[in-house]
C-alpha atoms as a PDB file:
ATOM      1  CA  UNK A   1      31.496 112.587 117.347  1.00  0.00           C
ATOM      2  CA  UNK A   2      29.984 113.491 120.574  1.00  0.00           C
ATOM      3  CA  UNK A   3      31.770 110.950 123.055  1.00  0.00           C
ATOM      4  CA  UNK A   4      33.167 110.443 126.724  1.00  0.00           C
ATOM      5  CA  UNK A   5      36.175 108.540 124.715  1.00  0.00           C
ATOM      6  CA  UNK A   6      39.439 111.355 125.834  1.00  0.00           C
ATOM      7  CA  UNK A   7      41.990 108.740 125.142  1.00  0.00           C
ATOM      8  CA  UNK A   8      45.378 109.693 124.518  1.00  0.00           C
ATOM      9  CA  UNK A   9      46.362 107.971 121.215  1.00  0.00           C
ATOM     10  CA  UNK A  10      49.381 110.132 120.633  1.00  0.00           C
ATOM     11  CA  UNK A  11      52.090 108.183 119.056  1.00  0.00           C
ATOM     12  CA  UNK A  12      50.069 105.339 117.587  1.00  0.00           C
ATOM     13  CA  UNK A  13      49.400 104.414 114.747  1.00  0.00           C
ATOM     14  CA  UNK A  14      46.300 103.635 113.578  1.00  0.00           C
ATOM     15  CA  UNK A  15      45.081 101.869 110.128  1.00  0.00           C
ATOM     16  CA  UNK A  16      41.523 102.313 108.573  1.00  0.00           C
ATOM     17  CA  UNK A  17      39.884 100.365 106.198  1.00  0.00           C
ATOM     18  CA  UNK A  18      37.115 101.971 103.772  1.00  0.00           C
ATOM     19  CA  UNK A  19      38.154 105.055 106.210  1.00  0.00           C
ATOM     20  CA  UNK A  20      36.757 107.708 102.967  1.00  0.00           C
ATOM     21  CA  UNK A  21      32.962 107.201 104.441  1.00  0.00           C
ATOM     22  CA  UNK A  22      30.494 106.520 107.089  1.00  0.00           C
ATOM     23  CA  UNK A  23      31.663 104.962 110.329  1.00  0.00           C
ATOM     24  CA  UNK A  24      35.165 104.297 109.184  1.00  0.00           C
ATOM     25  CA  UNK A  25      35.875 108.210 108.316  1.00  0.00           C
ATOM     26  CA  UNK A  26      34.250 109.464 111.683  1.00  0.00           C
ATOM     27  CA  UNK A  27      36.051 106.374 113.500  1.00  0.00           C
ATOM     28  CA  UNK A  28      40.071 107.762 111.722  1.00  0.00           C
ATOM     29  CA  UNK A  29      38.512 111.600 112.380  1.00  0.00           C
ATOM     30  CA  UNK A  30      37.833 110.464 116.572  1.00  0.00           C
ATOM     31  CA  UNK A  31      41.159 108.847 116.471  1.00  0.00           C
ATOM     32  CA  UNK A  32      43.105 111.818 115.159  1.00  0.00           C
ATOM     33  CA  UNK A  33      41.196 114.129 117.563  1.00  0.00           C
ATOM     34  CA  UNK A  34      43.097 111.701 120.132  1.00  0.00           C
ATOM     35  CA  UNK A  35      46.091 112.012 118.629  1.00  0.00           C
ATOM     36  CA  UNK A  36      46.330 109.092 116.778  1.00  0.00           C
ATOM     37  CA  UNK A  37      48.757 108.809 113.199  1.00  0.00           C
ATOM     38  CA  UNK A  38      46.003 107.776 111.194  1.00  0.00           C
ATOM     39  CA  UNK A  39      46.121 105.974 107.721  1.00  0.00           C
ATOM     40  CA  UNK A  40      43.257 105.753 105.700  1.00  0.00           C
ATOM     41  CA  UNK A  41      42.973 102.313 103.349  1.00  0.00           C
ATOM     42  CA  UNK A  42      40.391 103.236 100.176  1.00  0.00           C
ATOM     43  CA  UNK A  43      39.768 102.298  97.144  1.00  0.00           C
ATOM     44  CA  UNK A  44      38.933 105.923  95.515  1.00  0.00           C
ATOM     45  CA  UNK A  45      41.673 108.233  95.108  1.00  0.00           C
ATOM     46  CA  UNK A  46      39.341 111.238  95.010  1.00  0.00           C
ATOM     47  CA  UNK A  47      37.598 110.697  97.988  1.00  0.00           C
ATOM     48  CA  UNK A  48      40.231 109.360 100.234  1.00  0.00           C
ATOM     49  CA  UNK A  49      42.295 112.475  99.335  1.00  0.00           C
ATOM     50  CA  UNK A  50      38.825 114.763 100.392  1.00  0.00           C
ATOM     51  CA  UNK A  51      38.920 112.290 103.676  1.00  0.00           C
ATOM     52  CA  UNK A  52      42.185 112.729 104.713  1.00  0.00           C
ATOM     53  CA  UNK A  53      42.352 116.397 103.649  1.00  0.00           C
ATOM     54  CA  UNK A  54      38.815 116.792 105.908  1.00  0.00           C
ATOM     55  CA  UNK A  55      40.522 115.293 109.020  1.00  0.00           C
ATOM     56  CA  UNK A  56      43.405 116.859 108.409  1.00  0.00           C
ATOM     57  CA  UNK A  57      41.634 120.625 109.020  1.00  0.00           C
ATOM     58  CA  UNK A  58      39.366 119.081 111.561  1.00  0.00           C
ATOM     59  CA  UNK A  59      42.021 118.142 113.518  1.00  0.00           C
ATOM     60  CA  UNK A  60      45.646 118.872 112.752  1.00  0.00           C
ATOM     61  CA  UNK A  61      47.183 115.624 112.262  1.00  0.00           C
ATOM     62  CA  UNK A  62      48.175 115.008 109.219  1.00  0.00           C
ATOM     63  CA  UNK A  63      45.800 111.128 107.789  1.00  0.00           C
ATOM     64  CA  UNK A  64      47.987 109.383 104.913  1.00  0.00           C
ATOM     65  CA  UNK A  65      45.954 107.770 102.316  1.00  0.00           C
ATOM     66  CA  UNK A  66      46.864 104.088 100.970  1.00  0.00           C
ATOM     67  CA  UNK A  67      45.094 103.137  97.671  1.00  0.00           C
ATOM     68  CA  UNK A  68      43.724  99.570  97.626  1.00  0.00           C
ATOM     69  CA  UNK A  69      40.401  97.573  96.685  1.00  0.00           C
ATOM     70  CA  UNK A  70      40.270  95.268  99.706  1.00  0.00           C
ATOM     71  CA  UNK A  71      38.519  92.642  97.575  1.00  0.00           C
ATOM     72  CA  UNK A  72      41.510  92.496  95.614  1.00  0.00           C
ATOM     73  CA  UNK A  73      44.483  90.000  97.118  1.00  0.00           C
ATOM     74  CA  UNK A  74      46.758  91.472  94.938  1.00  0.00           C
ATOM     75  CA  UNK A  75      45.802  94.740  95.834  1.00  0.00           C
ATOM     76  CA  UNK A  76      45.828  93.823  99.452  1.00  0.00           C
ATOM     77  CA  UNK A  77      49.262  92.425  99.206  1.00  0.00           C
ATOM     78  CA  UNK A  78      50.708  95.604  97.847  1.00  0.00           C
ATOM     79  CA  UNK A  79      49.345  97.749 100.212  1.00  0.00           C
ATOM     80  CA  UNK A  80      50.318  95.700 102.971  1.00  0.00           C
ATOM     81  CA  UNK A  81      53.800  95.826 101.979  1.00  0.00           C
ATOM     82  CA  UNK A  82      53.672  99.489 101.463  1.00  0.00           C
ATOM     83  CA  UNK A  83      52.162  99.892 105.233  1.00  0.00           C
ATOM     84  CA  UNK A  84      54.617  97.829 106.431  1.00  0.00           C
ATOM     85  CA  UNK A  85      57.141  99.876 105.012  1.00  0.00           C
ATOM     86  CA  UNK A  86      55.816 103.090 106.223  1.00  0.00           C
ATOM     87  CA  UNK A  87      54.811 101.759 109.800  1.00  0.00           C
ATOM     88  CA  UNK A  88      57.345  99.566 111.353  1.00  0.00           C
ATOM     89  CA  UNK A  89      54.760  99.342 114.454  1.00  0.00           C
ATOM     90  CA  UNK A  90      50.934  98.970 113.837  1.00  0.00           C
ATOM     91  CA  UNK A  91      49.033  99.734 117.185  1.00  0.00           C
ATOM     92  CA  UNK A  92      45.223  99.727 115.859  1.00  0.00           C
ATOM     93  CA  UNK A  93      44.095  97.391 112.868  1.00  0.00           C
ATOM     94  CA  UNK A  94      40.179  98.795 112.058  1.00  0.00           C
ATOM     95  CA  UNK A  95      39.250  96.276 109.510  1.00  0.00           C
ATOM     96  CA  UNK A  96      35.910  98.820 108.718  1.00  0.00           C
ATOM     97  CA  UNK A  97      35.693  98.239 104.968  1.00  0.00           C
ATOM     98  CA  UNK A  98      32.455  96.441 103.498  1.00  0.00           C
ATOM     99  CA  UNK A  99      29.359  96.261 101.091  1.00  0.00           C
ATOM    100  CA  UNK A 100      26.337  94.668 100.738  1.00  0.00           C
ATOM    101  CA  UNK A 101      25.010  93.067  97.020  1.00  0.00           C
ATOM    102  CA  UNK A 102      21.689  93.000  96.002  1.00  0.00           C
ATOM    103  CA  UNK A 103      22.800  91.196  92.802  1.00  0.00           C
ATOM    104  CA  UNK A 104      26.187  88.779  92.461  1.00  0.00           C
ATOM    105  CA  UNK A 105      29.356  89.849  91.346  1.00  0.00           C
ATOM    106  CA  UNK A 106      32.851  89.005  90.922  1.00  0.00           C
ATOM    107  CA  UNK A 107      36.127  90.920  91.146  1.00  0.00           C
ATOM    108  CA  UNK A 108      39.004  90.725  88.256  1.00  0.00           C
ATOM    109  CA  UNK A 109      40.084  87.958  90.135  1.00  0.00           C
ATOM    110  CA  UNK A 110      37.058  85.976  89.826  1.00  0.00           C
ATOM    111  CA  UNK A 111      35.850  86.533  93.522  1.00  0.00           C
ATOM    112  CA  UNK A 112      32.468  87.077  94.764  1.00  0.00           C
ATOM    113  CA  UNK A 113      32.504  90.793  96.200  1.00  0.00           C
ATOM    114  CA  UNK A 114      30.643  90.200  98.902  1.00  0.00           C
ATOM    115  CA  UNK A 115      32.703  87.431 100.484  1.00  0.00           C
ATOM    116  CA  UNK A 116      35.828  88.671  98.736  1.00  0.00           C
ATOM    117  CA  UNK A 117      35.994  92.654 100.849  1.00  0.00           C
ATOM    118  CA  UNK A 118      34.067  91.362 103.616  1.00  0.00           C
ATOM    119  CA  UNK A 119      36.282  88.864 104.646  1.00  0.00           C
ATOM    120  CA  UNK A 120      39.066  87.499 102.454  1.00  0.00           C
ATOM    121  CA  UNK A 121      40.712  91.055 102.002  1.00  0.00           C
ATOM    122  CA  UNK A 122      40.628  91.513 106.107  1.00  0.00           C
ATOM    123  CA  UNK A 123      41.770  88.357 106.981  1.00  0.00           C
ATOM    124  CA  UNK A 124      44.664  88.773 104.508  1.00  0.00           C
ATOM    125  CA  UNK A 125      45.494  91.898 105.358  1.00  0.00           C
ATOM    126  CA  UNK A 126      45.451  91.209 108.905  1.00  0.00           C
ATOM    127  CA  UNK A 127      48.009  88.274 108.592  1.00  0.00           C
ATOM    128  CA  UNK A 128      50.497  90.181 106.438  1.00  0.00           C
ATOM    129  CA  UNK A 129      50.475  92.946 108.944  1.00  0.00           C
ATOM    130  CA  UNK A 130      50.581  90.694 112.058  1.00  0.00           C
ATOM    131  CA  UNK A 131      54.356  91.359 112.595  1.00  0.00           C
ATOM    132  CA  UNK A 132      54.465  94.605 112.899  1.00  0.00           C
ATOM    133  CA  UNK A 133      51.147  94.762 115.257  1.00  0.00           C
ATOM    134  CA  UNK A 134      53.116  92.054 117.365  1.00  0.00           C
ATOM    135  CA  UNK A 135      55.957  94.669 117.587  1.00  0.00           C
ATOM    136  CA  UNK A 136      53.829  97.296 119.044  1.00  0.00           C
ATOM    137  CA  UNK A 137      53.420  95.232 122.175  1.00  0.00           C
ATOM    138  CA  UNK A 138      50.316  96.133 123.029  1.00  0.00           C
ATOM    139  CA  UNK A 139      48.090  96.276 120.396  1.00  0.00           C
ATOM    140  CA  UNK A 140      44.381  95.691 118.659  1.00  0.00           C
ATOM    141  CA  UNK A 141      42.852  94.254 115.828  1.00  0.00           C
ATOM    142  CA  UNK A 142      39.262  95.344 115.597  1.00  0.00           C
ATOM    143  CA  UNK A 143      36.920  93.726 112.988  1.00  0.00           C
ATOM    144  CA  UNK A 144      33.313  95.422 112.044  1.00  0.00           C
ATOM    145  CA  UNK A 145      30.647  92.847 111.934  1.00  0.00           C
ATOM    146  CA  UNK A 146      27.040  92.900 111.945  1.00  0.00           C
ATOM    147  CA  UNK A 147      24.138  91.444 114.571  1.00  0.00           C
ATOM    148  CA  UNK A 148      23.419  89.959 110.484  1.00  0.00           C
ATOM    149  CA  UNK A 149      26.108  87.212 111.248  1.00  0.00           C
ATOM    150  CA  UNK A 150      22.858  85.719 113.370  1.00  0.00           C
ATOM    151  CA  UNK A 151      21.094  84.874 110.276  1.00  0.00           C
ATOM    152  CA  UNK A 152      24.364  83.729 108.835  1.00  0.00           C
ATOM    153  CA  UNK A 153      25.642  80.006 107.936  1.00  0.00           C
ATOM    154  CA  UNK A 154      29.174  79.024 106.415  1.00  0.00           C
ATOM    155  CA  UNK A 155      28.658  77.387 103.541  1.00  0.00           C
ATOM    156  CA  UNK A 156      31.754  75.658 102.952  1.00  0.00           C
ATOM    157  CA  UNK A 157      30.256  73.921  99.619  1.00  0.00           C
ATOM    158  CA  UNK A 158      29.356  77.285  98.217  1.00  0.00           C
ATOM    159  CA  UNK A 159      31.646  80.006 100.360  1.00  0.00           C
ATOM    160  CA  UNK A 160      31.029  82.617  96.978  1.00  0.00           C
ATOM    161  CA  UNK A 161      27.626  81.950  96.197  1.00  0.00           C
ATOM    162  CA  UNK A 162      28.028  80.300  92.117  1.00  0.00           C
ATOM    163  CA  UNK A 163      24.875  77.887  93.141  1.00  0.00           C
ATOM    164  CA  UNK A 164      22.513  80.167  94.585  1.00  0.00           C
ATOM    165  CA  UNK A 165      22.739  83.347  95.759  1.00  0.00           C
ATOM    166  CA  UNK A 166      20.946  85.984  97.927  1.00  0.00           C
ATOM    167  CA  UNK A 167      21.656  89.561  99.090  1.00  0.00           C
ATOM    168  CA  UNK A 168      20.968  88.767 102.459  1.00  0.00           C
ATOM    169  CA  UNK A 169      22.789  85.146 102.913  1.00  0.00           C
ATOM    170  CA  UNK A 170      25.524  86.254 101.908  1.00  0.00           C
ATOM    171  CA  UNK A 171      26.073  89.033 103.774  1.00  0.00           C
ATOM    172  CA  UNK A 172      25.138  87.659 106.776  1.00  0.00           C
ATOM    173  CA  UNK A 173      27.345  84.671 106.018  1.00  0.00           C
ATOM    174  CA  UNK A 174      30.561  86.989 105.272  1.00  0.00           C
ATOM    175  CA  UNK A 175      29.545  88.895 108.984  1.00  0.00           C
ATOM    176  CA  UNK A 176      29.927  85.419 110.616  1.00  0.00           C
ATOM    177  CA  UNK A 177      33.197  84.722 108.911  1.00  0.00           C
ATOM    178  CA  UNK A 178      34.308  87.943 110.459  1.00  0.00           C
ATOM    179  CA  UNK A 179      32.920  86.793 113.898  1.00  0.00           C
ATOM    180  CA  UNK A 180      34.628  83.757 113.571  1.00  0.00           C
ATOM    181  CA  UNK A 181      37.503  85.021 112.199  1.00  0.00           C
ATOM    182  CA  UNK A 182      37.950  86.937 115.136  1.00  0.00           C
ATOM    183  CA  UNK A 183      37.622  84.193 117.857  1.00  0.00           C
ATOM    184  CA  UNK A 184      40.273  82.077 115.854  1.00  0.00           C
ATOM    185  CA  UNK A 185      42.813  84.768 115.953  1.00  0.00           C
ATOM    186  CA  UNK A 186      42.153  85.827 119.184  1.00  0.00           C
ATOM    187  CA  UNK A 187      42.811  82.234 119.913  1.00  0.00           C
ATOM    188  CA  UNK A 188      46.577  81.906 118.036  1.00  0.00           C
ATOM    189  CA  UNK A 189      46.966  85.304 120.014  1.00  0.00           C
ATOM    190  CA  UNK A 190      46.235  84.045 122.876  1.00  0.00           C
ATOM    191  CA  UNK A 191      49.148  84.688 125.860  1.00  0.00           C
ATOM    192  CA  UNK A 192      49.986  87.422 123.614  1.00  0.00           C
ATOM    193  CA  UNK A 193      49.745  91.311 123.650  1.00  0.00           C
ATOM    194  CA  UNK A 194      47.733  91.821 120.772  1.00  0.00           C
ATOM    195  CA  UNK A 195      43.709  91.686 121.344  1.00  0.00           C
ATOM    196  CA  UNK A 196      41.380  90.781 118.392  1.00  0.00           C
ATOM    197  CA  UNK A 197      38.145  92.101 119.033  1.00  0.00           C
ATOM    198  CA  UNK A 198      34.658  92.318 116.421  1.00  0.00           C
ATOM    199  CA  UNK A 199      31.595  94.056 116.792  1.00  0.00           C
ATOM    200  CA  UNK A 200      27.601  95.263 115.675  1.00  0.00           C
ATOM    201  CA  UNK A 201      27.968  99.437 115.018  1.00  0.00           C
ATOM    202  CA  UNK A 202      24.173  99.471 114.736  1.00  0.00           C
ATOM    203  CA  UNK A 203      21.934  99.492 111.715  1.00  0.00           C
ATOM    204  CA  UNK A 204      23.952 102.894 110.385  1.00  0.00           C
ATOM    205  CA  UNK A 205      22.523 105.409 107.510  1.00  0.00           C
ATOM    206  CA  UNK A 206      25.506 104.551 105.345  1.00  0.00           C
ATOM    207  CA  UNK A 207      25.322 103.574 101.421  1.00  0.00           C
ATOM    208  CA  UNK A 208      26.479 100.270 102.642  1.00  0.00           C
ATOM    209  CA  UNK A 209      22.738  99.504 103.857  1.00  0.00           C
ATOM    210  CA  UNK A 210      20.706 101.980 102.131  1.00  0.00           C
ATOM    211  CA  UNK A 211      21.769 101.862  98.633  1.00  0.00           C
ATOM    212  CA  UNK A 212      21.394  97.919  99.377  1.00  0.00           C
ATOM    213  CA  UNK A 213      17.347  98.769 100.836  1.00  0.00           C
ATOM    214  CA  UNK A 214      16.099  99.615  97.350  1.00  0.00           C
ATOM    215  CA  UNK A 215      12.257 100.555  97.273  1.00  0.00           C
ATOM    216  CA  UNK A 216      11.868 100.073 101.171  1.00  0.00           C
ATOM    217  CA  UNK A 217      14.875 102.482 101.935  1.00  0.00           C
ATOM    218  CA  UNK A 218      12.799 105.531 102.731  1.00  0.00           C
ATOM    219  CA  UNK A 219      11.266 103.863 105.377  1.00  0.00           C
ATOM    220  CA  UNK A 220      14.108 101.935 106.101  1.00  0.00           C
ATOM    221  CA  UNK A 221      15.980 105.239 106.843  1.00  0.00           C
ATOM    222  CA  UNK A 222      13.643 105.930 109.837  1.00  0.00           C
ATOM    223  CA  UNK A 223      15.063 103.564 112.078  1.00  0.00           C
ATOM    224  CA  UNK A 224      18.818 104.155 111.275  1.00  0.00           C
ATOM    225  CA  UNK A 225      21.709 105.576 113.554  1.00  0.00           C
ATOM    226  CA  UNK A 226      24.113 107.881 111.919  1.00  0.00           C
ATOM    227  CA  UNK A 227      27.589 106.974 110.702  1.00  0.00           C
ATOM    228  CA  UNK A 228      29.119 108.926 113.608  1.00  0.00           C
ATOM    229  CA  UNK A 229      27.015 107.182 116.432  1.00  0.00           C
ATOM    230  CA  UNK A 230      27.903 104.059 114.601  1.00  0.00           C
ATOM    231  CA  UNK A 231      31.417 104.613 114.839  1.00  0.00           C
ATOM    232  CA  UNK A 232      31.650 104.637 118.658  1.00  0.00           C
ATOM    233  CA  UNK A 233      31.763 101.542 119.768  1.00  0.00           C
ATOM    234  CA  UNK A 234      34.983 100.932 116.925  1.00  0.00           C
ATOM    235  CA  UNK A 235      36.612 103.959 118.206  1.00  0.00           C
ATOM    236  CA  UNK A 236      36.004 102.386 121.859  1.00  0.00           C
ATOM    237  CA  UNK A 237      37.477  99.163 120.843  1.00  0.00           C
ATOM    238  CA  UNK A 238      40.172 100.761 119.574  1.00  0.00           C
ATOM    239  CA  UNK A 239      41.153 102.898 122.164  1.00  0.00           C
ATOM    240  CA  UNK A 240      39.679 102.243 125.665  1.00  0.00           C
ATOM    241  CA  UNK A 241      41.609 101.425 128.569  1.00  0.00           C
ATOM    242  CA  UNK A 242      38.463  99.203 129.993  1.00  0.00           C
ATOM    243  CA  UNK A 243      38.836  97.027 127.001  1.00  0.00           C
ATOM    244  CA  UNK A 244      42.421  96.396 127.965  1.00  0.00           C
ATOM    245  CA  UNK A 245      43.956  92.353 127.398  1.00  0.00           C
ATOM    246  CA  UNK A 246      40.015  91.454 125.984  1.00  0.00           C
ATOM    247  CA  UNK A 247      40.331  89.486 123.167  1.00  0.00           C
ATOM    248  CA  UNK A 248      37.806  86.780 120.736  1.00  0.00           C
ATOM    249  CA  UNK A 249      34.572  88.949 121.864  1.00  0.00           C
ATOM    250  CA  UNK A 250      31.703  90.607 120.244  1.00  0.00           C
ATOM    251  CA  UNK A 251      30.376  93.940 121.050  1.00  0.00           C
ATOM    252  CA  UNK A 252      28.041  96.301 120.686  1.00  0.00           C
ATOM    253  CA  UNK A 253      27.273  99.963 121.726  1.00  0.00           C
ATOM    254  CA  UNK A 254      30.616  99.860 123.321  1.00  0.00           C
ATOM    255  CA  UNK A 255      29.728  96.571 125.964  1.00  0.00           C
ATOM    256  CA  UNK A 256      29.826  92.724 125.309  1.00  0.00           C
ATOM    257  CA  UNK A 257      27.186  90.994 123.674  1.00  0.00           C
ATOM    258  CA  UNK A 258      25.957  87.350 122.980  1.00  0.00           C
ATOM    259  CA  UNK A 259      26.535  85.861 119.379  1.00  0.00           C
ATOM    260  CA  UNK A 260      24.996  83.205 117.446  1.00  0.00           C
ATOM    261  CA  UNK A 261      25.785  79.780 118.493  1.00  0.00           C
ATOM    262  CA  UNK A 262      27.316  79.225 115.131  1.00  0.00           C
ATOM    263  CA  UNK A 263      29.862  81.725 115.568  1.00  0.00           C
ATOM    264  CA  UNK A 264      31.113  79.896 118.635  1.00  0.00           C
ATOM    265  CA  UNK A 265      31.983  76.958 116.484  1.00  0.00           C
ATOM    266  CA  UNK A 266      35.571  76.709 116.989  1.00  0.00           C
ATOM    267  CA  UNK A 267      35.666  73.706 114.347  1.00  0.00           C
ATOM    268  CA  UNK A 268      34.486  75.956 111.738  1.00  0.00           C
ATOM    269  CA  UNK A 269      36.669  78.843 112.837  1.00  0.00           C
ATOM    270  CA  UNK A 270      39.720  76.556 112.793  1.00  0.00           C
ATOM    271  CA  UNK A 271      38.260  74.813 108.940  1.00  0.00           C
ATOM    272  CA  UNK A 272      37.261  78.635 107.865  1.00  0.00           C
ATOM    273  CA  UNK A 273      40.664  79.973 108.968  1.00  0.00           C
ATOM    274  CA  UNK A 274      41.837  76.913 106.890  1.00  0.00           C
ATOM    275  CA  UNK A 275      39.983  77.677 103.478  1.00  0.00           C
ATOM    276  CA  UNK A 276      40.767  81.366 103.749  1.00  0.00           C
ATOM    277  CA  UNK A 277      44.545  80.834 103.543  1.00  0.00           C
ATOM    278  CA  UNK A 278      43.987  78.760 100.862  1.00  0.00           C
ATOM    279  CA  UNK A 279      41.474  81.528  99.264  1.00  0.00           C
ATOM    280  CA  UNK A 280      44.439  83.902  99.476  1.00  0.00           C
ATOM    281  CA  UNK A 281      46.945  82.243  98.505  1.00  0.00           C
ATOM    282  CA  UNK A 282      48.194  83.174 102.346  1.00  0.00           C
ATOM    283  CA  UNK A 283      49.230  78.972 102.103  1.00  0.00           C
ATOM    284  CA  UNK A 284      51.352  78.773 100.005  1.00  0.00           C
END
């Protein structure tokens, strides 16, 4: 990544979900060139294991791989406890992991995929890690959303789409959850050390988009940024001093920008924040 970002991450720890591919790999590879402990969170053994090993020559810090489907709670529950165990202080969160449907499916739990690794698997994995971000002092949780949560709506009658769905509903309704997701956890941070942060990368060439594009990717492809331009404005949020004690905003190419009106909703944060710890069993 070609970047003005030179900050020195040495000693932190950094976590990366869906950090195999696209803007998540180049956002772990900027970190480790800062001197970050990176730990990659994928769901493919074989291609987290290239990742790692690929960052790992790039750069000379070592990146650990974690195995876990993020649309999985169990899954998300045992690798929680497993980075818990390895990292007794969390410094970045990169919640990067995500995919776009053009047809609905469910997980072996019976969860939509879209709404399931967009948002459920974050927002649990976020909470069972909280502690041990909190002892870090200062810390960030950064969240990858999408300009798409502006088309978005929370359907609390139909949150997984059984009754109707559509490829591009529901992904812009999972990129508001993790808008709003953001703003209520910034908000039970708040007076704290820990920062929540989400933001747009741009419309990037990933598989996430393009594979999604069907006949009209081609053209499609023209007007894409690349996975490492997309990753700046994570790494920045990660790592920048200017972004210091911000918290509960949305960015994009590394500045502040306006959201929907619906993802300043505090009511529906607070009733979404609600239904997800239900969702995940995070209630009981």
């Amino acid at each position: 990544m070609t970047s003005d970002l030179t900050t020195d991450m040495t000693g932190k720890v950094c976590i990366v979900t869906g950090g195999n591919s696209g803007i998540g790999y180049f956002a772990a590879l900027e970190l480790a060139e800062m001197g970050a402990e990176v730990a990659l969170v994928c769901r493919n053994a074989e291609r987290g294991e290239e990742a790692a090993a690929k960052i790992a020559k790039a750069t000379g810090k070592a990146a650990r791989l974690f195995l876990a489907d993020i649309g999985l709670m169990d899954d998300v529950r045992r690798v929680a406890g497993e980075l818990n165990a390895a990292y007794p202080k969390i410094h970045v969160l990169l919640n990067n992991a995500g995919v776009l449907k053009r047809h609905r499916e469910e997980n072996a739990e019976g969860r939509e995929l879209v709404f399931a690794i967009n948002h459920l698997g974050p927002f649990l994995l976020t909470n069972l890690l909280l502690d041990h971000i909190k002892a870090a002092g200062h810390a960030r949780i950064v969240n990858v959303a999408s300009t798409a949560h502006k088309g978005g709506r929370i359907n609390f009658e139909d949150l997984e789409s059984k009754q109707k769905f559509g490829m591009w509903p529901a992904y812009s309704q999972s990129k508001l959850a993790n808008v709003l997701f953001t703003k209520e956890l910034a908000r039970r941070l708040d007076g704290g050390q820990v920062t929540a942060n989400a933001l747009h990368p741009g419309v990037v060439a990933t598989n996430l988009f393009t594979g999604a594009a069907g006949f009209f990717a081609p053209i499609i492809s023209l007007f894409l940024i690349s996975s490492e331009v997309g990753a700046y404005t994570s790494v920045y949020l990660a790592s920048s001093p200017e972004v210091d004690g911000i918290s509960g905003k949305y960015f994009a190419r590394a500045a502040p920008a306006p959201t929907a009106a619906a993802a300043r909703d505090m009511d529906v944060a607070a009733r979404l924040w609600q239904v997800s710890e239900q969702m995940t069993g995070l209630a009981d």
